[in-house]
C-alpha atoms as a PDB file:
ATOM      1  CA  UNK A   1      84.827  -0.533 261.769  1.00  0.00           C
ATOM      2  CA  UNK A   2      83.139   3.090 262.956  1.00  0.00           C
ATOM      3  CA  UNK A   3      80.124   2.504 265.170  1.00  0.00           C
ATOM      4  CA  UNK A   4      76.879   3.328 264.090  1.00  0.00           C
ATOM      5  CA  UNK A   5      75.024   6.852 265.108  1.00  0.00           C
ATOM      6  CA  UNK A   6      71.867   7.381 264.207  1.00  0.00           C
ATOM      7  CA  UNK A   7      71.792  11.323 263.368  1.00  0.00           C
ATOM      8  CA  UNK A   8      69.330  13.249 264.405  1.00  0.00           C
ATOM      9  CA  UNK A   9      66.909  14.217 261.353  1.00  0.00           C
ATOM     10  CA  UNK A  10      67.464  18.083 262.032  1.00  0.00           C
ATOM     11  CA  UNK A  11      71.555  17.875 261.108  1.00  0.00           C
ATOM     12  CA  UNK A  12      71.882  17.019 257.951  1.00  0.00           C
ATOM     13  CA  UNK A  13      74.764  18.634 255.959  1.00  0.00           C
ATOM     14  CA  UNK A  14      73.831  21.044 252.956  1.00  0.00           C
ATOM     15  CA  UNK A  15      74.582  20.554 249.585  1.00  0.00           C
ATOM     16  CA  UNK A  16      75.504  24.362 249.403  1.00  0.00           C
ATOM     17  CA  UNK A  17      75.939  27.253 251.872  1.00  0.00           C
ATOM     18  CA  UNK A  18      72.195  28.759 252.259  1.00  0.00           C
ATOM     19  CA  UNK A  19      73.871  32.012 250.936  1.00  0.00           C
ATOM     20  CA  UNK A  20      73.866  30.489 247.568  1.00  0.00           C
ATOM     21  CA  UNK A  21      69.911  29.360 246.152  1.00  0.00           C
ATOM     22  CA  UNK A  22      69.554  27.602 242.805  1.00  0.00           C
ATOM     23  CA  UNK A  23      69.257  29.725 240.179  1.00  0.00           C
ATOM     24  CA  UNK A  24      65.751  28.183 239.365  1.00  0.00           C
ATOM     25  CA  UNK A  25      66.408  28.037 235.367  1.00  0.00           C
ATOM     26  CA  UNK A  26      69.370  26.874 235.863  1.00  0.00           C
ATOM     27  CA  UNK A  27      68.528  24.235 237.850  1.00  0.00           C
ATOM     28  CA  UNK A  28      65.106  23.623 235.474  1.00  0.00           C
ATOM     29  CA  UNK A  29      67.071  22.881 232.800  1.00  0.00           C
ATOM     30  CA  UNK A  30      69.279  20.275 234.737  1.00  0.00           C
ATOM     31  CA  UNK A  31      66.067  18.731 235.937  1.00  0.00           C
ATOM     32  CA  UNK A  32      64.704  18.526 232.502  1.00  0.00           C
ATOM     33  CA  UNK A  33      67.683  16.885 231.255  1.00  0.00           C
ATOM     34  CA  UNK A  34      67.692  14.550 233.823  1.00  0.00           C
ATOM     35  CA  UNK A  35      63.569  13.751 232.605  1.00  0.00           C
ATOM     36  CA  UNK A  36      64.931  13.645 229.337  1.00  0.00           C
ATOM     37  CA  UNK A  37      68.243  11.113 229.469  1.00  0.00           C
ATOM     38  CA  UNK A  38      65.357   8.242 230.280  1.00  0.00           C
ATOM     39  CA  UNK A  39      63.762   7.322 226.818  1.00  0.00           C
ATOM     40  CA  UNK A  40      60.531   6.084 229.040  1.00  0.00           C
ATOM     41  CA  UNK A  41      60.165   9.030 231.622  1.00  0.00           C
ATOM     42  CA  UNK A  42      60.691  11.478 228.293  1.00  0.00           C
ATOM     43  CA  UNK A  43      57.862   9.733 226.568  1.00  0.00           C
ATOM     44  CA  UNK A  44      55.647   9.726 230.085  1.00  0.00           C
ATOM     45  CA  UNK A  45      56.793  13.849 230.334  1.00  0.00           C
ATOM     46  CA  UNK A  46      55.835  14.524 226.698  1.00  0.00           C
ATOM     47  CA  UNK A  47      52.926  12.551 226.931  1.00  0.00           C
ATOM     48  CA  UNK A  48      51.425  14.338 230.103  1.00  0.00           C
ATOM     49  CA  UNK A  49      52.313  18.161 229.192  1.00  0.00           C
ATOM     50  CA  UNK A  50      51.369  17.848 225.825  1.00  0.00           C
ATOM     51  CA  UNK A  51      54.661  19.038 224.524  1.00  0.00           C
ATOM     52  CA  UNK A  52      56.330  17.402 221.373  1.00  0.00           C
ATOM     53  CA  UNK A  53      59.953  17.485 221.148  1.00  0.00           C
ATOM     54  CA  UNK A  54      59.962  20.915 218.769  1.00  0.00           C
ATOM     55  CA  UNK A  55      57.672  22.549 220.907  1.00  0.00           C
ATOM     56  CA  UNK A  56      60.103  21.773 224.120  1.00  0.00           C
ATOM     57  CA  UNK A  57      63.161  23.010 222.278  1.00  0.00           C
ATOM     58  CA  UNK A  58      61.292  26.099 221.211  1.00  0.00           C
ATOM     59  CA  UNK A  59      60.115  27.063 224.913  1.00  0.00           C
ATOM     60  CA  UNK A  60      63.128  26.093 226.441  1.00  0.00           C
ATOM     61  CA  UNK A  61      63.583  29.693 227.619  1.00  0.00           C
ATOM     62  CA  UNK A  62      59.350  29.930 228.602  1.00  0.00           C
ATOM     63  CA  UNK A  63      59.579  29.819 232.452  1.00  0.00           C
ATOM     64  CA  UNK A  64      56.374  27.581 232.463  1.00  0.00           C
ATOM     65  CA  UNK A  65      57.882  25.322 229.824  1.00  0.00           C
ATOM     66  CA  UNK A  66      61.070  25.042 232.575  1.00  0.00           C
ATOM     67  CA  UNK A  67      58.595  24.605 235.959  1.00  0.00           C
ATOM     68  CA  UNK A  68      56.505  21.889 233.482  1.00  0.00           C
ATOM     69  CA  UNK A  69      59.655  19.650 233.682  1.00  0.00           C
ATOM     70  CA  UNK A  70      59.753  20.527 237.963  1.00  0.00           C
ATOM     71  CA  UNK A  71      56.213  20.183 238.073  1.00  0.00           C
ATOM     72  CA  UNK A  72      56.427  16.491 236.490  1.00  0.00           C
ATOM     73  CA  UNK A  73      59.052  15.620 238.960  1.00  0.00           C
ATOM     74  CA  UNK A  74      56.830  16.905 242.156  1.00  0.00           C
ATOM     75  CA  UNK A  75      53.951  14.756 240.846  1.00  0.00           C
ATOM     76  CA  UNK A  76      55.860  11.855 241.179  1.00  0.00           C
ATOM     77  CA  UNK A  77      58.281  11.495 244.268  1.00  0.00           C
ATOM     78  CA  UNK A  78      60.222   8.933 243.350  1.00  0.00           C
ATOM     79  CA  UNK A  79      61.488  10.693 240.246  1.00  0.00           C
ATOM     80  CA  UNK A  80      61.654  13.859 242.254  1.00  0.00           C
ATOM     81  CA  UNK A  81      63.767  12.170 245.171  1.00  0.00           C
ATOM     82  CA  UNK A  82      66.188  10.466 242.306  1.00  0.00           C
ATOM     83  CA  UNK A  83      66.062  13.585 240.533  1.00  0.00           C
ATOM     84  CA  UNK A  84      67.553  15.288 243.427  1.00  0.00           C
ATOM     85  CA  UNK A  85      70.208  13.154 244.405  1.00  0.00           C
ATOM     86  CA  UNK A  86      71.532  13.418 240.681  1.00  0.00           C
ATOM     87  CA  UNK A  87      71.925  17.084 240.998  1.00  0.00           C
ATOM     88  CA  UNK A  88      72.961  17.001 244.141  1.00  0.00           C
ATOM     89  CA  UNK A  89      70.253  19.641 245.320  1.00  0.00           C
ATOM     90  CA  UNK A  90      67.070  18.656 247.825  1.00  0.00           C
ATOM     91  CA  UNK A  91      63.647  17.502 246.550  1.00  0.00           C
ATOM     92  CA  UNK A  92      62.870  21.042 248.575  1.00  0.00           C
ATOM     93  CA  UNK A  93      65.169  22.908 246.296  1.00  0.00           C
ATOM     94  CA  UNK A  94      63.568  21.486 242.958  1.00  0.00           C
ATOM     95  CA  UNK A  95      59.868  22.170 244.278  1.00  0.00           C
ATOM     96  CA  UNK A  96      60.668  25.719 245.661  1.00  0.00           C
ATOM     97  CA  UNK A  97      62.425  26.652 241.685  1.00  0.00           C
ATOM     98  CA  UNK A  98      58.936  25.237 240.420  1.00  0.00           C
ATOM     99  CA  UNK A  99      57.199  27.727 242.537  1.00  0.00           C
ATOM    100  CA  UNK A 100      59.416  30.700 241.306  1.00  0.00           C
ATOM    101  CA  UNK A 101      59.329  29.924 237.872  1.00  0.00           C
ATOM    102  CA  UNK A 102      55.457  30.019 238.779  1.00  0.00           C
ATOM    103  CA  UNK A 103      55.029  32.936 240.366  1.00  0.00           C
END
Protein backbone atom coordinates (compact mmCIF):
# COMPACT_ATOMS: atom_id res chain seq x y z
CA UNK A 1 0.00 0.00 0.00
CA UNK A 2 1.65 3.68 -1.04
CA UNK A 3 1.74 6.01 1.94
CA UNK A 4 -0.27 8.89 2.07
CA UNK A 5 1.14 12.62 1.06
CA UNK A 6 -0.81 15.29 1.46
CA UNK A 7 0.13 17.61 -1.69
CA UNK A 8 0.60 20.85 -1.35
CA UNK A 9 -2.50 22.90 -2.86
CA UNK A 10 -0.11 24.90 -5.30
CA UNK A 11 0.98 21.44 -7.41
CA UNK A 12 -1.69 20.21 -8.88
CA UNK A 13 -1.24 18.64 -12.38
CA UNK A 14 -3.02 20.40 -15.45
CA UNK A 15 -5.51 19.04 -17.47
CA UNK A 16 -3.64 20.59 -20.55
CA UNK A 17 -0.31 22.35 -21.20
CA UNK A 18 -1.12 26.25 -20.44
CA UNK A 19 -0.02 26.72 -24.14
CA UNK A 20 -3.29 25.32 -25.15
CA UNK A 21 -6.70 27.53 -23.60
CA UNK A 22 -10.22 26.27 -24.29
CA UNK A 23 -11.53 27.41 -27.20
CA UNK A 24 -14.43 29.11 -25.20
CA UNK A 25 -17.31 27.93 -27.79
CA UNK A 26 -16.04 24.98 -27.93
CA UNK A 27 -15.97 24.33 -24.58
CA UNK A 28 -19.67 26.30 -24.19
CA UNK A 29 -21.16 23.93 -26.12
CA UNK A 30 -19.70 20.90 -24.09
CA UNK A 31 -20.90 22.65 -20.99
CA UNK A 32 -24.30 23.11 -22.37
CA UNK A 33 -24.58 19.60 -23.24
CA UNK A 34 -23.54 18.55 -20.10
CA UNK A 35 -26.73 21.12 -18.59
CA UNK A 36 -28.70 19.52 -21.07
CA UNK A 37 -28.12 15.42 -20.64
CA UNK A 38 -30.01 16.06 -17.00
CA UNK A 39 -33.84 16.25 -17.82
CA UNK A 40 -34.12 18.35 -14.29
CA UNK A 41 -31.04 20.79 -14.57
CA UNK A 42 -32.39 21.38 -18.47
CA UNK A 43 -35.77 22.30 -17.16
CA UNK A 44 -34.05 24.53 -14.11
CA UNK A 45 -31.61 26.16 -17.23
CA UNK A 46 -34.62 26.80 -19.50
CA UNK A 47 -36.61 27.92 -16.82
CA UNK A 48 -34.08 30.63 -15.49
CA UNK A 49 -32.79 32.12 -19.00
CA UNK A 50 -35.99 32.19 -20.44
CA UNK A 51 -34.99 30.14 -23.40
CA UNK A 52 -37.36 27.39 -24.89
CA UNK A 53 -35.82 24.57 -26.58
CA UNK A 54 -36.25 26.30 -30.36
CA UNK A 55 -34.96 29.39 -29.22
CA UNK A 56 -31.64 27.47 -27.75
CA UNK A 57 -31.15 25.56 -30.97
CA UNK A 58 -31.57 28.74 -32.95
CA UNK A 59 -28.82 30.78 -30.87
CA UNK A 60 -26.63 28.05 -30.53
CA UNK A 61 -24.00 30.04 -32.45
CA UNK A 62 -25.09 33.64 -30.26
CA UNK A 63 -22.02 33.94 -27.95
CA UNK A 64 -24.43 35.10 -25.10
CA UNK A 65 -26.73 32.18 -25.79
CA UNK A 66 -23.22 29.90 -25.25
CA UNK A 67 -21.90 32.06 -21.87
CA UNK A 68 -25.94 31.70 -20.67
CA UNK A 69 -25.25 27.91 -20.33
CA UNK A 70 -21.49 28.98 -18.37
CA UNK A 71 -23.19 31.56 -16.60
CA UNK A 72 -25.87 28.93 -15.14
CA UNK A 73 -23.08 26.70 -14.14
CA UNK A 74 -21.08 29.67 -12.16
CA UNK A 75 -24.33 30.44 -10.30
CA UNK A 76 -24.39 27.24 -8.92
CA UNK A 77 -21.00 25.57 -7.80
CA UNK A 78 -21.89 22.37 -7.42
CA UNK A 79 -22.99 22.00 -11.02
CA UNK A 80 -20.03 24.07 -12.02
CA UNK A 81 -17.47 21.81 -9.98
CA UNK A 82 -19.30 18.47 -11.56
CA UNK A 83 -19.44 20.20 -14.70
CA UNK A 84 -15.78 20.48 -14.72
CA UNK A 85 -14.67 17.25 -13.78
CA UNK A 86 -16.86 15.84 -16.76
CA UNK A 87 -14.91 17.79 -19.22
CA UNK A 88 -12.00 17.38 -17.69
CA UNK A 89 -11.24 21.27 -17.65
CA UNK A 90 -11.16 23.52 -14.14
CA UNK A 91 -14.23 25.32 -12.72
CA UNK A 92 -11.53 28.36 -13.57
CA UNK A 93 -11.47 27.36 -17.17
CA UNK A 94 -15.42 27.28 -17.57
CA UNK A 95 -15.82 30.78 -15.70
CA UNK A 96 -12.89 32.50 -17.60
CA UNK A 97 -14.80 31.12 -21.38
CA UNK A 98 -17.99 32.82 -19.74
CA UNK A 99 -16.11 35.98 -19.43
CA UNK A 100 -14.80 35.87 -23.11
CA UNK A 101 -17.85 34.98 -24.63
CA UNK A 102 -18.90 38.20 -22.54
CA UNK A 103 -16.65 40.53 -23.38
Amino acid sequence: MLPDYPLPKDRTIPHRPASEPANPQVLALAALGWVLECEDRAARYLELTGLDPDSLRTGLGDPMILASALEFLANHEPDLIRAAEALAVTPEELVAAKDALQA
